[in-house]
C-alpha atoms as a PDB file:
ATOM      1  CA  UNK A   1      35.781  61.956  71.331  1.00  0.00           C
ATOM      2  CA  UNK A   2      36.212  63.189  74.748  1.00  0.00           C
ATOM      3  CA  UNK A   3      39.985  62.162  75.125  1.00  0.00           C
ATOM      4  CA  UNK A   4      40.556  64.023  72.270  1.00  0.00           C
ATOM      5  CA  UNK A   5      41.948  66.688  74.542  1.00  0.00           C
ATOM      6  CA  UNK A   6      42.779  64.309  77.338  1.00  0.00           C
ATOM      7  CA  UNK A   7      46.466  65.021  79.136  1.00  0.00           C
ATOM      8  CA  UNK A   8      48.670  61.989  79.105  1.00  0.00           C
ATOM      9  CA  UNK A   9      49.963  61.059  83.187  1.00  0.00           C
ATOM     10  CA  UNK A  10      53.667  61.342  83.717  1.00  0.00           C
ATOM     11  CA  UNK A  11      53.637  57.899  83.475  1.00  0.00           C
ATOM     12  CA  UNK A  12      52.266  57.244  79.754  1.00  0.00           C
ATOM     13  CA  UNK A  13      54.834  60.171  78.968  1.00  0.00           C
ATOM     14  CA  UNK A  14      57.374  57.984  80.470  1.00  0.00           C
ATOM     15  CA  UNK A  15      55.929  54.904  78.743  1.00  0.00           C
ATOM     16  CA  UNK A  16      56.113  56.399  75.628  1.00  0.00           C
ATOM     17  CA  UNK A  17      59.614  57.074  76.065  1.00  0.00           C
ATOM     18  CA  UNK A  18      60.724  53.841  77.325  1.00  0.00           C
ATOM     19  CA  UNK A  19      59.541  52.413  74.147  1.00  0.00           C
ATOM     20  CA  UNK A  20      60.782  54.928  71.254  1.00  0.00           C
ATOM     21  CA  UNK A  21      64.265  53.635  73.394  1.00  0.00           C
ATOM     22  CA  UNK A  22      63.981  50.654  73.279  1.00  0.00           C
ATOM     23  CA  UNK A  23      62.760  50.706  69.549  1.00  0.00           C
ATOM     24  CA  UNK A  24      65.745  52.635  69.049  1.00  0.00           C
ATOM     25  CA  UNK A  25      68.143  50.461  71.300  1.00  0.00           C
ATOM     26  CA  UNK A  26      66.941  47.441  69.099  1.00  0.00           C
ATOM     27  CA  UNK A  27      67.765  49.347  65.358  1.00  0.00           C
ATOM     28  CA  UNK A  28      71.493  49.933  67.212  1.00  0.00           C
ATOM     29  CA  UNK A  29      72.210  46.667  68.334  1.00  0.00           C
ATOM     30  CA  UNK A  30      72.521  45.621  64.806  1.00  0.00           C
ATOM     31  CA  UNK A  31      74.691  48.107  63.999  1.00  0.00           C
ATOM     32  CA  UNK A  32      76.392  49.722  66.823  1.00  0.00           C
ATOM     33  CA  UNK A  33      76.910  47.984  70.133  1.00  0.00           C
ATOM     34  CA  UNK A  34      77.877  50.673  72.752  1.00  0.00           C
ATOM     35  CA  UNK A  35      75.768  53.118  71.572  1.00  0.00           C
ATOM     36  CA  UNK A  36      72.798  50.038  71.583  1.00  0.00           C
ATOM     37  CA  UNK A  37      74.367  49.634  74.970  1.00  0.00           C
ATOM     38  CA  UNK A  38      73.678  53.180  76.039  1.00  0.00           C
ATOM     39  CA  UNK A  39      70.030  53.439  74.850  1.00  0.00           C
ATOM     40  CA  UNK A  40      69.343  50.187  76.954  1.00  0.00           C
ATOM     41  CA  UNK A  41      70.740  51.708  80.155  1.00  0.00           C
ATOM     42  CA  UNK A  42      68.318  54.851  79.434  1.00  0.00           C
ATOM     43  CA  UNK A  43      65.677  52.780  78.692  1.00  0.00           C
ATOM     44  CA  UNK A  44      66.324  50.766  81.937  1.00  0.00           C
ATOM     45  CA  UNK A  45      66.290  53.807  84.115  1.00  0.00           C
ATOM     46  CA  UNK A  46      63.345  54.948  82.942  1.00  0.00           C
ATOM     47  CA  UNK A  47      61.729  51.800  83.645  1.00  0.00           C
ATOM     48  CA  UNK A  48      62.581  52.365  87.189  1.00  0.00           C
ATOM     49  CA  UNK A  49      61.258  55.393  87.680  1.00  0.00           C
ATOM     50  CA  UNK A  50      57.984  53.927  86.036  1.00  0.00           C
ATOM     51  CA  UNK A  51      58.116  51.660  88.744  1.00  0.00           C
ATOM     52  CA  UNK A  52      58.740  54.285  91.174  1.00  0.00           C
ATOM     53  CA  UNK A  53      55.875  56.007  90.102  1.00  0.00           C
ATOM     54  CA  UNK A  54      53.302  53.507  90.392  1.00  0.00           C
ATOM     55  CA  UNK A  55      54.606  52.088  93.763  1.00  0.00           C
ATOM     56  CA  UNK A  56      53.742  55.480  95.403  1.00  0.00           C
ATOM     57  CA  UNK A  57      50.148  55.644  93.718  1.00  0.00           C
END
């Protein structure tokens, strides 16, 4: 009840991200390789800054 209105941390946003691409990178790697390529590299880069994140916390 009381995260109801609970703000998500840059890095759940980010989390959340990372995994609609990489949902997203999986569907296209069936289909479409560069573009399955593509997603992963996003996906990858915002795993780093993830990373980044929580190393300076």
């Amino acid at each position: 009840m009381f995260g109801l209105f609970k703000k998500k941390s840059e890095v759940e946003k980010l989390q959340d991200q990372y995994e609609k691409l990489m949902k997203e990178w999986h569907a296209l790697s069936k289909t479409n390789r560069s573009e399955s390529d593509k997603k992963y590299a996003e996906a990858q880069a915002l795993q780093d800054r993830i990373a980044a994140i929580q190393k300076k916390q």
